[in-house]
C-alpha atoms as a PDB file:
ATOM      1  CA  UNK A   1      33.459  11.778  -2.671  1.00  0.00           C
ATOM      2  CA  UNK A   2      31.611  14.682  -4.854  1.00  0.00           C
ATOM      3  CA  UNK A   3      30.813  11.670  -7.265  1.00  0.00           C
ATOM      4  CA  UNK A   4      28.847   9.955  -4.737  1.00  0.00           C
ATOM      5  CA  UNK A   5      27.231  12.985  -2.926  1.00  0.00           C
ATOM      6  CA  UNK A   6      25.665  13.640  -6.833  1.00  0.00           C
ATOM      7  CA  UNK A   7      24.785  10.153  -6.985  1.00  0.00           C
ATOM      8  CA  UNK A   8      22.724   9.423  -3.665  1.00  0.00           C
ATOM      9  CA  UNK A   9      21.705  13.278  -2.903  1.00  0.00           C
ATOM     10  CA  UNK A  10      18.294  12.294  -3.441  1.00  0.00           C
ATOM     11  CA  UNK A  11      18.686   9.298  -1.300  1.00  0.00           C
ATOM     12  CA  UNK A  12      20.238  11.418   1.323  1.00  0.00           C
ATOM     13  CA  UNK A  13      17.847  14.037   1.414  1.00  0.00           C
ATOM     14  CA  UNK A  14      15.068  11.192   1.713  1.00  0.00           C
ATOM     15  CA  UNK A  15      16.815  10.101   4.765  1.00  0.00           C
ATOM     16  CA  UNK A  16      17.218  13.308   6.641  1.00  0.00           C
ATOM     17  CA  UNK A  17      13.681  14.412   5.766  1.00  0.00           C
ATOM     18  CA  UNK A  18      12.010  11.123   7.007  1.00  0.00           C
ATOM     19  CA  UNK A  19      14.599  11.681  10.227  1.00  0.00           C
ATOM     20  CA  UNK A  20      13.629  15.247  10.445  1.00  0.00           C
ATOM     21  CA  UNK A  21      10.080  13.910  10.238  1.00  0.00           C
ATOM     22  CA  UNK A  22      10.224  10.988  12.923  1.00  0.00           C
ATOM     23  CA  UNK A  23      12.001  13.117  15.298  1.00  0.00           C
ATOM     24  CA  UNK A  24       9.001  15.862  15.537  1.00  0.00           C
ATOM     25  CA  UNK A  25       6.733  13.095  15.726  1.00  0.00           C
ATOM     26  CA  UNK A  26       8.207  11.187  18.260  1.00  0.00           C
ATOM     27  CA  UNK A  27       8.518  14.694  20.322  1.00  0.00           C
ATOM     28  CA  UNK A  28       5.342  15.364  19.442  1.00  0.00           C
ATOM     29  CA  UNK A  29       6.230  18.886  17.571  1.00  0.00           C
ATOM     30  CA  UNK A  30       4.331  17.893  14.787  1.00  0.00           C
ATOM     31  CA  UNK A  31      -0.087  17.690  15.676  1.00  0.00           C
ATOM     32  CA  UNK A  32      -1.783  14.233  14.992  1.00  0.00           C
ATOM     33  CA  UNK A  33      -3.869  16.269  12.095  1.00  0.00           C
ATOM     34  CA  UNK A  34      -0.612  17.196  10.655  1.00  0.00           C
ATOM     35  CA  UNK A  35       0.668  13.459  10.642  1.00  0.00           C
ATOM     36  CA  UNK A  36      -2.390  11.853   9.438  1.00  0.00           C
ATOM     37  CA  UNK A  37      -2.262  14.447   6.532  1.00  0.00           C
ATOM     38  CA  UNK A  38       1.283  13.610   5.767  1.00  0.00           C
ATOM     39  CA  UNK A  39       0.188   9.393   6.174  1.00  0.00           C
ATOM     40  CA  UNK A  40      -2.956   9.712   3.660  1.00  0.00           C
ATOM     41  CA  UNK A  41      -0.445  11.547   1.377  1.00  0.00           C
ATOM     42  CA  UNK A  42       1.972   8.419   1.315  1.00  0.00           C
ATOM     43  CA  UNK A  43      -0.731   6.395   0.971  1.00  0.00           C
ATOM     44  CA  UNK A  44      -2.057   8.190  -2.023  1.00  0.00           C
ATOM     45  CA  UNK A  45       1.505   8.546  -3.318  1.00  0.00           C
ATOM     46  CA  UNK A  46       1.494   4.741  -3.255  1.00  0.00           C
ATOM     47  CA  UNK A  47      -1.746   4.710  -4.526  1.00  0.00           C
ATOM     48  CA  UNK A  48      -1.141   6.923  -7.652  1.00  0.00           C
ATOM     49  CA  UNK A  49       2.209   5.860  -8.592  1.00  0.00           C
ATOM     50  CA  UNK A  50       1.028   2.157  -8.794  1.00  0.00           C
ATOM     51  CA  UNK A  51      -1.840   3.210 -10.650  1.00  0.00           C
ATOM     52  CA  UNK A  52       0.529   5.257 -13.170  1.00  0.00           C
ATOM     53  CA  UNK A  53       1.819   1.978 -14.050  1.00  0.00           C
ATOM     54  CA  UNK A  54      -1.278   0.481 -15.016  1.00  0.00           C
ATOM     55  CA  UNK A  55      -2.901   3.002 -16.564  1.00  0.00           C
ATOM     56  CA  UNK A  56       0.422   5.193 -18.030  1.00  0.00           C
ATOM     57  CA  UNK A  57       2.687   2.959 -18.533  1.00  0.00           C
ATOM     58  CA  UNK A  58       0.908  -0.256 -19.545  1.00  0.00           C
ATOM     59  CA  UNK A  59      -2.230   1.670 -20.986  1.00  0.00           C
ATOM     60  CA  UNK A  60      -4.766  -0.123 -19.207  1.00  0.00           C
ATOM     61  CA  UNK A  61      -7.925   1.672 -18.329  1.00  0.00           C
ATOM     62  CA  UNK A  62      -8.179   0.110 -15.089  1.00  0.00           C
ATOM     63  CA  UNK A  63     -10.588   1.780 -12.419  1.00  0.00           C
ATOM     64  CA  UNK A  64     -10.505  -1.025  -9.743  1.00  0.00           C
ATOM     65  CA  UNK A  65      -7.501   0.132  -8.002  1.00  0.00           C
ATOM     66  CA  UNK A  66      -8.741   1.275  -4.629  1.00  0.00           C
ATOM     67  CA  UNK A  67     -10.652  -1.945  -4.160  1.00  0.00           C
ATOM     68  CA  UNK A  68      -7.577  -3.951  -4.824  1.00  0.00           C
ATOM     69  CA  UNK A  69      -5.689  -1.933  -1.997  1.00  0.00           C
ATOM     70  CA  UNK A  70      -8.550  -2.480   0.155  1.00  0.00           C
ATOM     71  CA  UNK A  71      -8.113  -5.880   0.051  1.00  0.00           C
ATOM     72  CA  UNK A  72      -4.737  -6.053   0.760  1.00  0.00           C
ATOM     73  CA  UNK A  73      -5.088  -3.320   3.752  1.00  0.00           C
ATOM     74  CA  UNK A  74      -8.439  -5.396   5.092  1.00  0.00           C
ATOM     75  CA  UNK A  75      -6.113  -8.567   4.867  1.00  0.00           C
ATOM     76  CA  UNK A  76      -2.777  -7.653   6.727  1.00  0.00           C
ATOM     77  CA  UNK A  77      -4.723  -5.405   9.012  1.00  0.00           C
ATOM     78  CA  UNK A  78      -6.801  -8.277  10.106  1.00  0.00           C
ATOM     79  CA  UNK A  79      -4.287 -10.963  10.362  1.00  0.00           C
ATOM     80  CA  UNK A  80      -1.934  -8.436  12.268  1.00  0.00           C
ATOM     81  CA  UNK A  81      -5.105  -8.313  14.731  1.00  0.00           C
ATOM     82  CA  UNK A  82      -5.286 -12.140  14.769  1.00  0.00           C
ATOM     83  CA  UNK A  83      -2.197 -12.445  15.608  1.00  0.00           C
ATOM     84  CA  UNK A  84      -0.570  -9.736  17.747  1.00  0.00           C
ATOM     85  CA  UNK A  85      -3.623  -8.477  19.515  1.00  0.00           C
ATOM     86  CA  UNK A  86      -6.564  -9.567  21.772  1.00  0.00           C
ATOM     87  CA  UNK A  87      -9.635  -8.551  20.071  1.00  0.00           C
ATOM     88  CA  UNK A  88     -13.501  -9.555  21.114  1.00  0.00           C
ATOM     89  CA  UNK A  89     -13.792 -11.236  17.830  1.00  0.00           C
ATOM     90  CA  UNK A  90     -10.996 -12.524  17.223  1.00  0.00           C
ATOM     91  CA  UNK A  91      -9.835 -13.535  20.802  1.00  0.00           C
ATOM     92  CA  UNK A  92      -6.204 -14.102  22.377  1.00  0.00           C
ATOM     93  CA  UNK A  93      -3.473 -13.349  20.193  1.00  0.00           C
ATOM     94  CA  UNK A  94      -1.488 -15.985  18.571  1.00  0.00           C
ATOM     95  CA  UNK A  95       1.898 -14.767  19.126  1.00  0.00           C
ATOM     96  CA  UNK A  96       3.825 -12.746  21.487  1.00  0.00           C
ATOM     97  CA  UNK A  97       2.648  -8.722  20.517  1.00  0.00           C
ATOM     98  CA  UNK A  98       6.284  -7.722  20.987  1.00  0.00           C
ATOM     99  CA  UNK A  99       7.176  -9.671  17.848  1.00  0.00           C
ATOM    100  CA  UNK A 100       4.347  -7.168  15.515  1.00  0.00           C
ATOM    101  CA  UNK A 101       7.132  -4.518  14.745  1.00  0.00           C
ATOM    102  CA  UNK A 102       9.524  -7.191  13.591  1.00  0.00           C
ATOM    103  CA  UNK A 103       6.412  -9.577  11.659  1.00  0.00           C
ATOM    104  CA  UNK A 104       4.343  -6.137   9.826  1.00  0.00           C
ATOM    105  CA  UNK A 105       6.547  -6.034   6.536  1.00  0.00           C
ATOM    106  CA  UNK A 106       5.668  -9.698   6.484  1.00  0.00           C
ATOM    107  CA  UNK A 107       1.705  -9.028   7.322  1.00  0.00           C
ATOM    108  CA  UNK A 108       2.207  -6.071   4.320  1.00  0.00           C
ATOM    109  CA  UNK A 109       3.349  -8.639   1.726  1.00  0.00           C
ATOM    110  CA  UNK A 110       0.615 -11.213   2.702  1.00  0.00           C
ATOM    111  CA  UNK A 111      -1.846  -8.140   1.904  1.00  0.00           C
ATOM    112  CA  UNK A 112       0.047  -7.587  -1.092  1.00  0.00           C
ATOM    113  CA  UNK A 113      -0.409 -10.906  -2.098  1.00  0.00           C
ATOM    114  CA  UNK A 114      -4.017 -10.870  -1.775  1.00  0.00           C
ATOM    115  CA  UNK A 115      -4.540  -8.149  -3.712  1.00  0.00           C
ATOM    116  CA  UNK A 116      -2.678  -9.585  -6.485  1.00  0.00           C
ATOM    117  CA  UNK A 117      -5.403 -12.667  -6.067  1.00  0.00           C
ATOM    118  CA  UNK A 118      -7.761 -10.731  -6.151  1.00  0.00           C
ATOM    119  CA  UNK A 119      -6.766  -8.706  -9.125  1.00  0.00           C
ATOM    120  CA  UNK A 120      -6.064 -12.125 -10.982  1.00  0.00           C
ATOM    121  CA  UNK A 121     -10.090 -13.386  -9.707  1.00  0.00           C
ATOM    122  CA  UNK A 122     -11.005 -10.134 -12.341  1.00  0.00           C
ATOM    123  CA  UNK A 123      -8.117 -10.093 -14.718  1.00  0.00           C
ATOM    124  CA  UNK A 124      -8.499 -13.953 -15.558  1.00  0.00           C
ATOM    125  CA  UNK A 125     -12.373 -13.766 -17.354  1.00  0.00           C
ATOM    126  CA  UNK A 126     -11.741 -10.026 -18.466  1.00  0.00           C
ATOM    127  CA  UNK A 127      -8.258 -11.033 -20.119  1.00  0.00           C
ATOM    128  CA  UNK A 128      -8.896  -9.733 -23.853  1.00  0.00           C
ATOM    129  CA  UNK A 129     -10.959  -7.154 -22.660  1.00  0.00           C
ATOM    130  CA  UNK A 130      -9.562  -3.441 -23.198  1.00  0.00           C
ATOM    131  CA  UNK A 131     -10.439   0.383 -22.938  1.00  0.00           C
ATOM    132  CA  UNK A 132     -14.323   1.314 -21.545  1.00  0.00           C
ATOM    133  CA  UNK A 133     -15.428  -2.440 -21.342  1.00  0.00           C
ATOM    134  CA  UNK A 134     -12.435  -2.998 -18.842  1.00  0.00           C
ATOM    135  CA  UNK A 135     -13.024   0.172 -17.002  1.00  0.00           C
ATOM    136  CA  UNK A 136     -16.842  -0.926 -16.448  1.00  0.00           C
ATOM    137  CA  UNK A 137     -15.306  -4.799 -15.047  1.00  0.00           C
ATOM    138  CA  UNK A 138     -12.937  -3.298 -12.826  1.00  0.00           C
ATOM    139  CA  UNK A 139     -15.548  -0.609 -11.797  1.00  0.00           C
ATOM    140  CA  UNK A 140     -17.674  -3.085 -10.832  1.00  0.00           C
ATOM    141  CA  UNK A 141     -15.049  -5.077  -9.191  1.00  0.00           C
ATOM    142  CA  UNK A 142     -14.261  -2.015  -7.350  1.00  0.00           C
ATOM    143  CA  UNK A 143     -18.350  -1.461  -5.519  1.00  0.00           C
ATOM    144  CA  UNK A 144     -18.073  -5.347  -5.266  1.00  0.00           C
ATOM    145  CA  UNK A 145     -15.456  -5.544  -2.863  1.00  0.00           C
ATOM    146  CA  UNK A 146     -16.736  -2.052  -1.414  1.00  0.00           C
ATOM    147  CA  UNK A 147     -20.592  -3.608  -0.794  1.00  0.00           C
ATOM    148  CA  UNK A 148     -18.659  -6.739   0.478  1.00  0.00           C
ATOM    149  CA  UNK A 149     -16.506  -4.883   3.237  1.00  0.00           C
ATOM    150  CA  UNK A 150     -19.528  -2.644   4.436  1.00  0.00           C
ATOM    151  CA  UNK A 151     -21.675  -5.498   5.060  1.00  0.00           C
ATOM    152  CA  UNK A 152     -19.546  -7.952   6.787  1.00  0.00           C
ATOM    153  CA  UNK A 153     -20.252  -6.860  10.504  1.00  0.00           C
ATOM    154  CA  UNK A 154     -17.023  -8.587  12.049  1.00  0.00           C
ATOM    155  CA  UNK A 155     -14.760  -6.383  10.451  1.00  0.00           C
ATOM    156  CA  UNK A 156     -16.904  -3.147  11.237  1.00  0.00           C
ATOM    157  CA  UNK A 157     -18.903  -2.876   8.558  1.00  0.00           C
ATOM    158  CA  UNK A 158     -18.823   0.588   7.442  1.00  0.00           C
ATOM    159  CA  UNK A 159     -17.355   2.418  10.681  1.00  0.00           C
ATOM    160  CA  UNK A 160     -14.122   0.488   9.073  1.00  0.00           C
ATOM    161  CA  UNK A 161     -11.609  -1.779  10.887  1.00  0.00           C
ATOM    162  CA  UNK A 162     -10.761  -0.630  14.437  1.00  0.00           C
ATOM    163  CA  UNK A 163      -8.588  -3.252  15.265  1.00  0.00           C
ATOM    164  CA  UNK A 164      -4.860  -2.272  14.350  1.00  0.00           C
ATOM    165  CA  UNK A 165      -4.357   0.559  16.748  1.00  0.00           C
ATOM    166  CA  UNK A 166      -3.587  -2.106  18.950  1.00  0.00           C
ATOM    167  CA  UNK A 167      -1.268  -3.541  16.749  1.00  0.00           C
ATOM    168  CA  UNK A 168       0.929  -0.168  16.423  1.00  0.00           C
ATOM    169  CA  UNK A 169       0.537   0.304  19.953  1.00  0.00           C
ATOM    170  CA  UNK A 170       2.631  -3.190  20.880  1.00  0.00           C
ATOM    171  CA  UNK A 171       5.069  -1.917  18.376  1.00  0.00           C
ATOM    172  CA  UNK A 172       5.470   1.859  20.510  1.00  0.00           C
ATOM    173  CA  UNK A 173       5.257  -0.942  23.658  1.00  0.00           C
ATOM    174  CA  UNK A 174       8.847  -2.844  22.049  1.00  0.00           C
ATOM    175  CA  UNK A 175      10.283  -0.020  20.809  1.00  0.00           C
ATOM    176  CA  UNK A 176       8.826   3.630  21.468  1.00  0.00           C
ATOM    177  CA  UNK A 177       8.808   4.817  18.095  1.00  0.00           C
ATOM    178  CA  UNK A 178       6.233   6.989  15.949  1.00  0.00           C
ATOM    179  CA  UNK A 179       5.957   3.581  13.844  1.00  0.00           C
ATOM    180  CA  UNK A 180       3.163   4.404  11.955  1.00  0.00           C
ATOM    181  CA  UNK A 181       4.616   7.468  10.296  1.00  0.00           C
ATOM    182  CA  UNK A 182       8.246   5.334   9.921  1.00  0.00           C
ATOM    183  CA  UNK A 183       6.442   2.385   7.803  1.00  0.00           C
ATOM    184  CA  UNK A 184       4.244   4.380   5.741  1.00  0.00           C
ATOM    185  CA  UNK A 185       7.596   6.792   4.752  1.00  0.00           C
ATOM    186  CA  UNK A 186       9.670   3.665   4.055  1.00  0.00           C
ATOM    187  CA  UNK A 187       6.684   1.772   1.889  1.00  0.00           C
ATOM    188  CA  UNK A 188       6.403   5.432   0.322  1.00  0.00           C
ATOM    189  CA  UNK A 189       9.986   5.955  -0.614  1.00  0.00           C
ATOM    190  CA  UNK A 190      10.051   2.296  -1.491  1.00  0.00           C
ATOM    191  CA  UNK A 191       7.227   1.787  -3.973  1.00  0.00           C
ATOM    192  CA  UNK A 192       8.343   4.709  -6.101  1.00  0.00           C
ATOM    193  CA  UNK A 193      11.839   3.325  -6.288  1.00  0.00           C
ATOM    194  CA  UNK A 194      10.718   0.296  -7.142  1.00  0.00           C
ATOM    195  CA  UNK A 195       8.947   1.541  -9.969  1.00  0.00           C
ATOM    196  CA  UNK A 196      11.139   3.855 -10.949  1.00  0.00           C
ATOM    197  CA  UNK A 197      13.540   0.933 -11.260  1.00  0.00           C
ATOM    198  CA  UNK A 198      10.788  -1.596 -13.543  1.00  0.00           C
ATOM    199  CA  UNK A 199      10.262   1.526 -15.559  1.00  0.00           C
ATOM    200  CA  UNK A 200      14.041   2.205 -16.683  1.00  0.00           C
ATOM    201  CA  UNK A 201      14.916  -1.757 -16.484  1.00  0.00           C
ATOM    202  CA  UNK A 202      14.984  -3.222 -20.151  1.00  0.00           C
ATOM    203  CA  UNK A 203      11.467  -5.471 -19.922  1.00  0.00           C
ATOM    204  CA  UNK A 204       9.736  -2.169 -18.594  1.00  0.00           C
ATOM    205  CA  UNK A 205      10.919   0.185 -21.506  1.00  0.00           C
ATOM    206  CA  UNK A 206      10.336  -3.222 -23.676  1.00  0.00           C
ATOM    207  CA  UNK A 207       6.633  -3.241 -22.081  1.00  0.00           C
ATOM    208  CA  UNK A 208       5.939   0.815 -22.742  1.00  0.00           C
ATOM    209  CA  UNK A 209       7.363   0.254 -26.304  1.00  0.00           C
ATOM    210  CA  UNK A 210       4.672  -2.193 -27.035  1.00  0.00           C
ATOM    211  CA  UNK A 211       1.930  -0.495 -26.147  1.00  0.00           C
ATOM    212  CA  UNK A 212       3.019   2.251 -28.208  1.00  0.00           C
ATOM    213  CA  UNK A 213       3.153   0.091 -30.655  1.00  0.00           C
ATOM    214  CA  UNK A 214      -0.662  -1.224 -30.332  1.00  0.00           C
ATOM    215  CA  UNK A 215      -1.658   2.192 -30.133  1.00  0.00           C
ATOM    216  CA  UNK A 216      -0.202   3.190 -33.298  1.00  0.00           C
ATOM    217  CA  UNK A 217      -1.634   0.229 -34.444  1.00  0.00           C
ATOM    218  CA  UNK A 218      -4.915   1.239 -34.149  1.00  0.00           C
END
């Protein structure tokens, strides 16, 4: 029993401080500036620790990250919209609203996904490309997508994208839960375990060896 209190302590203390953390919330201990602090910092801990494994671990001096997220947030944020909301630009929703807090880890791999396109659109003509001259591609990549997002109208332009607040609200409607500060702790505590776990598998410490390896090359 000691054995496997060692083993999973940090698991365990995960889980009681994201229950400590939902309970405030949902009694509403806790002020909404408080909350949306603690949100931004998951999604910067996302942010950073995906970024570590481009630019630390594979030695990549990408600087296109954001925009690739911002795909992939403009993406399942606007088909979550399309289909679990009525919107004036997007109209009725497509299916019932009640089903958006079982569907949104689907809608968040579908963003995922197109982020990863869109990442291949500028890895694919900038393949051999390495150090400053890739860091000026994926700059560029970066105010491309930016310029693109700001000047499309029917997503809100530069105010942003209004639309998902309806969204979380059907999911409070199902099941009255703080769900916004529940996904972004479990994509959190997910996406550093997950790399954690490429990191210390055999093709990720195969991976860091190699670049090592270039580098010492040079």
């Amino acid at each position: 029993m000691k054995s496997i209190l060692q083993r999973y302590s940090v698991h365990l203390l995960l889980v009681l401080f994201g229950g400590i953390i939902t309970y405030f919330a949902y009694q509403e201990a806790i002020g909404l500036y408080v909350l949306s602090v603690m949100m931004f910092m998951g999604v910067n801990i996302i942010l950073s620790t995906s970024l570590n494994l481009v630019n630390g671990n594979m030695g990549e001096f990408s600087c296109g990250h954001a925009g690739f997220m911002c795909v992939g947030a403009y993406v399942s944020s606007i088909l979550g919209v399309l289909l679990f909301s009525k919107d004036k630009v997007f109209g009725a929703p497509l299916l019932d609203p009640g089903l958006a807090i079982y569907c949104f880890p689907l809608l968040i791999l579908v963003g995922g996904i197109a982020a990863a396109v869109a990442g291949l659109l500028v890895a694919l003509p900038s393949y051999k490309t390495r150090g400053d001259y890739l860091a000026i591609i994926t700059i560029a990549a970066n105010y491309i997508i930016i310029s693109l997002i700001e000047n499309l109208g029917v997503i809100g332009g530069s105010r942003g994208f209004m639309g998902m607040k309806k969204v979380v609200n059907a999911m409070g409607d199902t099941i009255d839960l703080p769900w916004m500060v529940i996904w972004v702790f479990l994509f959190t505590v997910f996406t550093v375990w997950i790399l954690r776990r490429y990191n210390s598998s055999t093709f990720g410490k195969g991976y860091q060896l190699s670049v090592r390896m270039r580098w010492l090359r040079k």
